[in-house]
Protein backbone atom coordinates (compact mmCIF):
# COMPACT_ATOMS: atom_id res chain seq x y z
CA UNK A 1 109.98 -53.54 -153.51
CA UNK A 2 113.70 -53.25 -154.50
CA UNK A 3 114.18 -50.57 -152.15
CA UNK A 4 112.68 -53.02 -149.37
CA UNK A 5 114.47 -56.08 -150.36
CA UNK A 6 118.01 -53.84 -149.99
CA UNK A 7 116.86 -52.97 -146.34
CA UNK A 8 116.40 -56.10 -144.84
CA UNK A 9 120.05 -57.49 -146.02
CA UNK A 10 121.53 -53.71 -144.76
CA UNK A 11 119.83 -53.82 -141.67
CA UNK A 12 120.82 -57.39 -140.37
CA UNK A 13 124.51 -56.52 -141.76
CA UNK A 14 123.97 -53.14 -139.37
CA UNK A 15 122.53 -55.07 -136.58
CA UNK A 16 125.98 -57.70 -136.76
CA UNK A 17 128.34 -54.91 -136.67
CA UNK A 18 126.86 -53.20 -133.59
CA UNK A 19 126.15 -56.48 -132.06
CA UNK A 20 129.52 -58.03 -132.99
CA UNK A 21 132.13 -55.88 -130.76
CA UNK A 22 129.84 -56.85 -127.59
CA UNK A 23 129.72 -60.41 -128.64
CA UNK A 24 133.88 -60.23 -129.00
CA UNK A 25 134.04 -58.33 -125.58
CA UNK A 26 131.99 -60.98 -123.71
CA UNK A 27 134.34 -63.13 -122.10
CA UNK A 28 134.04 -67.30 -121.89
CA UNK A 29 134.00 -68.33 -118.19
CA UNK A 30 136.48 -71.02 -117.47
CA UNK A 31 135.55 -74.33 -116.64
CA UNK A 32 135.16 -74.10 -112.87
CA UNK A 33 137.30 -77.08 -110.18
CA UNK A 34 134.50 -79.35 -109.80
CA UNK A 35 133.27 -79.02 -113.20
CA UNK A 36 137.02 -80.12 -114.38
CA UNK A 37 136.99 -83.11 -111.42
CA UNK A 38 133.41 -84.09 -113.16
CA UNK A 39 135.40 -84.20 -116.87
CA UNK A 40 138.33 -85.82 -115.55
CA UNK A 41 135.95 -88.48 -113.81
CA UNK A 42 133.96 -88.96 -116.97
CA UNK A 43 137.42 -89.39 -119.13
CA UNK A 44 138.57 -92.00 -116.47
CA UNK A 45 135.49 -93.86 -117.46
CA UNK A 46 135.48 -93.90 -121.02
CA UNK A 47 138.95 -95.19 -120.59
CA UNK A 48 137.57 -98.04 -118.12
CA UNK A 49 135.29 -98.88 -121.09
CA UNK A 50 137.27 -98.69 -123.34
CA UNK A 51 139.37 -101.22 -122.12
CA UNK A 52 136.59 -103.25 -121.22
CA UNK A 53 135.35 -103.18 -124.79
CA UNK A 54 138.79 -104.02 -125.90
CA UNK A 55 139.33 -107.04 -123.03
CA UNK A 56 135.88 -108.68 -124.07
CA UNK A 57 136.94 -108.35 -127.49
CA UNK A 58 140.07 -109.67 -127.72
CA UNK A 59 139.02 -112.59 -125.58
CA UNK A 60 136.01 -113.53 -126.10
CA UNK A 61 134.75 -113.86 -122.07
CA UNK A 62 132.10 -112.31 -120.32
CA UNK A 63 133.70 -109.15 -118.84
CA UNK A 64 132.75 -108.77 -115.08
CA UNK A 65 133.06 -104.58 -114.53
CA UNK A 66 134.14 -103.86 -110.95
CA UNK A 67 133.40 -100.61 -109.28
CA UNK A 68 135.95 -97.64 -109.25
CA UNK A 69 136.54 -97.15 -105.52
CA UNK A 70 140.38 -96.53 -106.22
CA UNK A 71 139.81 -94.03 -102.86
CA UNK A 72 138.84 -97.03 -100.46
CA UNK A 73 140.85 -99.34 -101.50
CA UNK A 74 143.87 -97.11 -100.99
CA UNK A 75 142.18 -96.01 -97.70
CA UNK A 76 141.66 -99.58 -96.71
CA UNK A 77 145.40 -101.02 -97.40
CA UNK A 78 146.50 -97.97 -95.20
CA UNK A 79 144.56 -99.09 -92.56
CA UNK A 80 145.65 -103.13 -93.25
CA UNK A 81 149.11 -101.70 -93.61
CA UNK A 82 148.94 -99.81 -90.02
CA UNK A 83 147.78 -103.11 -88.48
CA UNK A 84 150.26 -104.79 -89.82
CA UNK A 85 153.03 -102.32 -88.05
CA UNK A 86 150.78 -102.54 -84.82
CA UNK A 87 151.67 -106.76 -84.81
CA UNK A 88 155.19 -106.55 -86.01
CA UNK A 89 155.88 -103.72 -83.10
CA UNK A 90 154.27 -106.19 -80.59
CA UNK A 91 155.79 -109.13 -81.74
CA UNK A 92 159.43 -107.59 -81.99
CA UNK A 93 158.54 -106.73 -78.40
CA UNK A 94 157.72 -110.36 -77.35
CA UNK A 95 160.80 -111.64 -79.58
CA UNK A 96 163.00 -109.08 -76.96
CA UNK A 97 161.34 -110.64 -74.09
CA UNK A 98 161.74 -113.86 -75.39
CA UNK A 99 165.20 -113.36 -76.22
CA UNK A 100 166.25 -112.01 -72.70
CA UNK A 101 164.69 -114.71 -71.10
CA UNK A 102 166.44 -116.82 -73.56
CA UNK A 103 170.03 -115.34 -72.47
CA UNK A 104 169.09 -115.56 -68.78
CA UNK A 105 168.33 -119.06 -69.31
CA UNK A 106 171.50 -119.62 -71.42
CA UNK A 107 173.35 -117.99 -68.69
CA UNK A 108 172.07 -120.03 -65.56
CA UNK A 109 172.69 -123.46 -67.52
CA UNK A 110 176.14 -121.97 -68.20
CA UNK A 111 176.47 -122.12 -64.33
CA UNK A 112 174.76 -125.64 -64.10
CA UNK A 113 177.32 -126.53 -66.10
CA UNK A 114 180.45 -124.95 -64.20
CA UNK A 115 178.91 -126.42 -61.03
CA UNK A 116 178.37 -129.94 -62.41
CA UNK A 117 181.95 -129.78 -63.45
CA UNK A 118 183.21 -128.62 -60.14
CA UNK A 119 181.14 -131.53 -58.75
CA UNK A 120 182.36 -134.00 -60.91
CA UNK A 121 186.07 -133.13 -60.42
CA UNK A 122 185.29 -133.09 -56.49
CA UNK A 123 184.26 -136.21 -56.83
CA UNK A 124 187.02 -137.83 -58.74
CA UNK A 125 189.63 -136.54 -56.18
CA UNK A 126 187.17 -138.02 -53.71
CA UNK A 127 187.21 -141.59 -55.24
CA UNK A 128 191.32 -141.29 -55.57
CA UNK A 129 191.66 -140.78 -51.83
CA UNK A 130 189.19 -143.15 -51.15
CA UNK A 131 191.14 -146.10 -53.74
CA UNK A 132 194.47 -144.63 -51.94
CA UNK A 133 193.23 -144.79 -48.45
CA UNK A 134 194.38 -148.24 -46.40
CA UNK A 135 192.25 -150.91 -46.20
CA UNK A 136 189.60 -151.46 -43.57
CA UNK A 137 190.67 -154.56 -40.93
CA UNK A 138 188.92 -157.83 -41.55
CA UNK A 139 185.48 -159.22 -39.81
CA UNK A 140 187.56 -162.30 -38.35
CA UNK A 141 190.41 -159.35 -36.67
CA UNK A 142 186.97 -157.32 -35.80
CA UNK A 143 186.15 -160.42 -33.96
CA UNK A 144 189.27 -160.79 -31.97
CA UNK A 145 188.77 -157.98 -30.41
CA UNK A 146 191.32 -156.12 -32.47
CA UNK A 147 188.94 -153.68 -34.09
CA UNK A 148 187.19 -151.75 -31.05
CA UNK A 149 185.66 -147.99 -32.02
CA UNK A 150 188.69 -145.80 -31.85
CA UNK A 151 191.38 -148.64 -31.74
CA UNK A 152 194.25 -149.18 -33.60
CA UNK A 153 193.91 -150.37 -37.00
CA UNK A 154 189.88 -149.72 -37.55
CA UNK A 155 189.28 -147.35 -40.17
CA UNK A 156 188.04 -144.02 -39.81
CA UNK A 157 184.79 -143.18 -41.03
CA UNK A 158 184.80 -141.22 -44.27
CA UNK A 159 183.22 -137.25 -43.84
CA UNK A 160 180.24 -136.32 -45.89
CA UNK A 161 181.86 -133.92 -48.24
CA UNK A 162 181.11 -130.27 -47.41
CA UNK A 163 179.15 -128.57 -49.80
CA UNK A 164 179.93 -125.20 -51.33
CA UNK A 165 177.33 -122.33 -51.33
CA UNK A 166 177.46 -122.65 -54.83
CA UNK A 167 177.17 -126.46 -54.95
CA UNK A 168 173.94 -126.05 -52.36
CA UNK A 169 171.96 -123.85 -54.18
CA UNK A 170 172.80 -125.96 -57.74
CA UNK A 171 171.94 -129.11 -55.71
CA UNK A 172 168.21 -127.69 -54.53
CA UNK A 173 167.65 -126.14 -57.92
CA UNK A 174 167.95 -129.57 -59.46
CA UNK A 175 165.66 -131.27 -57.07
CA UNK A 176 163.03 -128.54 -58.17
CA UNK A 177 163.57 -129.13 -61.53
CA UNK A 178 163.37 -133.05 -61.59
CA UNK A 179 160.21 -132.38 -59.94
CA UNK A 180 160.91 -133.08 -56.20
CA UNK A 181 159.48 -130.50 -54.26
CA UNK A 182 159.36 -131.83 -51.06
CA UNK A 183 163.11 -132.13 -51.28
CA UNK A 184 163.82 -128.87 -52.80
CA UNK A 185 162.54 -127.08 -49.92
CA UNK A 186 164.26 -128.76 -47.30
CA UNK A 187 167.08 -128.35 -49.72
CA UNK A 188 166.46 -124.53 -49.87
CA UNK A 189 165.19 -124.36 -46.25
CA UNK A 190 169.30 -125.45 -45.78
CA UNK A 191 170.78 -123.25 -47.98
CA UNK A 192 168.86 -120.65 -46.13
CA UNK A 193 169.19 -121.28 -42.67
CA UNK A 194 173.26 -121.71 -43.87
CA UNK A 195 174.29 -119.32 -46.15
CA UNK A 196 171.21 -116.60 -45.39
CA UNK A 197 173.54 -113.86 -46.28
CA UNK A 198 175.08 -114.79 -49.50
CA UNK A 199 174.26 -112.99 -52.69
CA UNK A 200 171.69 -115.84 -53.75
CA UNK A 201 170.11 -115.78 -50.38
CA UNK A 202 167.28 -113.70 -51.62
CA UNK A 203 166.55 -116.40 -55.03
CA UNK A 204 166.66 -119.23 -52.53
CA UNK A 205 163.84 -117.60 -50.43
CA UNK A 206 162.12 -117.00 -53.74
CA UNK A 207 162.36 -121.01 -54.97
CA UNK A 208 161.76 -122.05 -51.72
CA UNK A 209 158.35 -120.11 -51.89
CA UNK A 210 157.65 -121.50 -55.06
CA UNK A 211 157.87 -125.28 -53.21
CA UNK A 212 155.63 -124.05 -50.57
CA UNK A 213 153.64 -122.87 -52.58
CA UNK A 214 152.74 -126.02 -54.63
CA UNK A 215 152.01 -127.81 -51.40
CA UNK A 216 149.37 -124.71 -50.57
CA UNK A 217 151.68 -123.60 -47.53
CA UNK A 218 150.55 -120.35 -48.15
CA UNK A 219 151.49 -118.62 -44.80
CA UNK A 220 155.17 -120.02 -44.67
CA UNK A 221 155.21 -118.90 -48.84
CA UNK A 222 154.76 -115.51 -48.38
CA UNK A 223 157.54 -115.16 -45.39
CA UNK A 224 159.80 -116.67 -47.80
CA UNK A 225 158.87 -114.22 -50.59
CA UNK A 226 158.73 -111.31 -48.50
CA UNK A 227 162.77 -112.28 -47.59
CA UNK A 228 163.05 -112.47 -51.59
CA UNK A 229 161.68 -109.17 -52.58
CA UNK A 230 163.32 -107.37 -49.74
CA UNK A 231 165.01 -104.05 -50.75
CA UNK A 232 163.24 -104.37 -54.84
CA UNK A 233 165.85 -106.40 -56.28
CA UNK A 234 165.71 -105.94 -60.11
CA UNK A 235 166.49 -109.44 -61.10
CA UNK A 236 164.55 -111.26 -63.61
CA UNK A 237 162.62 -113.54 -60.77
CA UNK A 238 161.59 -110.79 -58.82
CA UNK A 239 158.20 -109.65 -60.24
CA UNK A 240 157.00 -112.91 -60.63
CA UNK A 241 158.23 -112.95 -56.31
CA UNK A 242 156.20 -109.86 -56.19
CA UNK A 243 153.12 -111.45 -57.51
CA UNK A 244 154.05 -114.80 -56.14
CA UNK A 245 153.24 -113.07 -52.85
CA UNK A 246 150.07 -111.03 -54.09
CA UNK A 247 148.53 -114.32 -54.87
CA UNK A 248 149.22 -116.49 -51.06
CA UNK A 249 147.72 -112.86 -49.52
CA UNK A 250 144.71 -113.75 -51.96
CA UNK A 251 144.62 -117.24 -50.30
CA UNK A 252 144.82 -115.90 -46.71
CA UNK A 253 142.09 -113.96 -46.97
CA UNK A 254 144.30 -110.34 -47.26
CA UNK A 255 142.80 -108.55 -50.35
CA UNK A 256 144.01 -105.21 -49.30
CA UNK A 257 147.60 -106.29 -48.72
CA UNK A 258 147.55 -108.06 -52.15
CA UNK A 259 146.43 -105.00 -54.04
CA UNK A 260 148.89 -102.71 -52.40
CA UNK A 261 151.43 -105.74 -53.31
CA UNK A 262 150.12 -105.45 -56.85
CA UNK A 263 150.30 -101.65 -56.71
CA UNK A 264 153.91 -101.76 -55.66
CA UNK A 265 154.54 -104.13 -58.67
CA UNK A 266 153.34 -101.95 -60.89
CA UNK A 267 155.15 -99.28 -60.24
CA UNK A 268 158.45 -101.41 -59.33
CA UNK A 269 158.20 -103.82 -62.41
CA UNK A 270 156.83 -101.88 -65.31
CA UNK A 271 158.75 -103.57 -67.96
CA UNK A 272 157.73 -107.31 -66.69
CA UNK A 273 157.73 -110.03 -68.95
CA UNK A 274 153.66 -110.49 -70.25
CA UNK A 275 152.90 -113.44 -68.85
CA UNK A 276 153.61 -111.88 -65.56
CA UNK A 277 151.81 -109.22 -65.99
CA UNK A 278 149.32 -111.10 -67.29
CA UNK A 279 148.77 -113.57 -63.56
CA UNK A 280 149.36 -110.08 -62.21
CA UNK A 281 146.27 -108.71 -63.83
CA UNK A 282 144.21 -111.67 -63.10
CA UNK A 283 145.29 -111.39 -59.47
CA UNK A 284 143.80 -107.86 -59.26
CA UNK A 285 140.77 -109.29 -60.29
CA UNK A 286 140.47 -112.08 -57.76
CA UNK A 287 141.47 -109.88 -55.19
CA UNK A 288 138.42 -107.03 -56.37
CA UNK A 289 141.12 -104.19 -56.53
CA UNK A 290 139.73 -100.88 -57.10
CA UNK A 291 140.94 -99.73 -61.02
């Protein structure tokens, strides 16, 4: 029985030291990547609870427990963030167009102003000669027969003062913008048929379109713009010309000649103001262009 009760103790002492070595030599496999994510995901939510115990603790308030989705959210204010570049790059692109249109604008009351000034000097001198100028004979020495057309002491008729290109083309652009269309265009119909070959000529044609245009002259509107757009010009009226004209071939009945019109602005006018583009656009509609 001794002998027995010796064995068993010496045989599981043998069995550890054979066993032992292999145990030693068996390596302990590393946690693996997504095991690690899994520990660092279950760490970041003992610390959410934690916080949450601590939160409902100190204050005494029911503690509402939000969803992690740190991943969407930062995936979401990227995306609000990228809209939000998207509307500032298209508004600092309407602020340029505003702002050119501005300076143009600036720059044609700027010569309102020089012209109203030449005007108003040219019409003091006018008033001086006129105050210095001898009087006119009396009705009684009319009478007498004294004061016959082209006789000796009758006074000479004062001359309409002659009108600068300049002054012309200020003078019709007023009556447009006061509203009076009927005599802007015989206003720009003058300056035409006058100074037809002076560097405005071509933005007279164009306003005088515009006048025919509100009275549905639609024939005699597109001759005029036609004689504006001629040669392209790259001033700031002359896509809105361009599409001036697309629109009175609309109301002749000329589809095809508007589209090819509206073609021709497109590739002329690429960088026209929106709103331009945007009657432009609507044109091509009425007129059923082909996309």
């Amino acid at each position: 029985m001794k002998l027995r009760r010796l064995a068993l103790p010496l045989a599981s002492a043998l069995v550890l030291a054979t066993t032992a070595p292999a145990l030693a030599q068996t390596p302990i496999d590393p946690l693996d990547a997504r095991d690690s994510r899994r520990l660092d995901r279950m760490e970041q939510v003992l610390r959410e609870l934690r916080a949450i115990v601590f939160q409902g603790r100190d204050s005494g308030k029911p503690v509402v427990v939000q969803p992690a989705e740190t991943d969407y959210q930062l995936q979401e204010l990227t995306r609000r963030v990228g809209d939000l570049e998207q509307s500032l790059t298209r508004v600092n692109g309407q602020l340029e167009v505003t702002s050119h249109d501005l300076a143009q604008a600036r720059r044609d009351l700027d010569a309102v102003k020089a012209d109203n000034k030449a005007l108003a000097a040219r019409a003091a001198s006018l008033e001086q000669q006129q105050a210095q100028a001898p009087a006119a004979p009396s009705a009684m020495t009319m009478s007498s027969g004294a004061g016959l057309a082209g006789a000796p002491g009758e006074a000479a008729p004062i001359a309409a003062p002659v009108q600068t290109a300049s002054e012309a083309f200020t003078q019709a652009r007023q009556l447009m913008l006061s509203g009076d269309y009927s005599g802007a265009e015989a206003a720009f119909q003058d300056y035409v048929a006058r100074y037809g070959e002076s560097p405005r000529a071509p933005e007279a044609r164009y306003w005088l379109g515009k006048t025919l245009t509100a009275r549905s002259a639609y024939s005699e509107a597109a001759t005029a713009y036609i004689g504006a757009i001629r040669g392209w010009p790259t001033t700031a009226w002359a896509p809105d010309a361009v599409v001036e004209l697309a629109r009175s071939l609309v109301a002749l009945k000329k589809p095809t000649d508007a589209c090819q019109t509206l073609d021709e602005f497109a590739r002329r006018y690429p960088k026209a103001p929106p709103a331009v583009q945007n009657r432009a656009a609507a044109t091509r509609t009425q007129a059923k262009c082909a996309a």
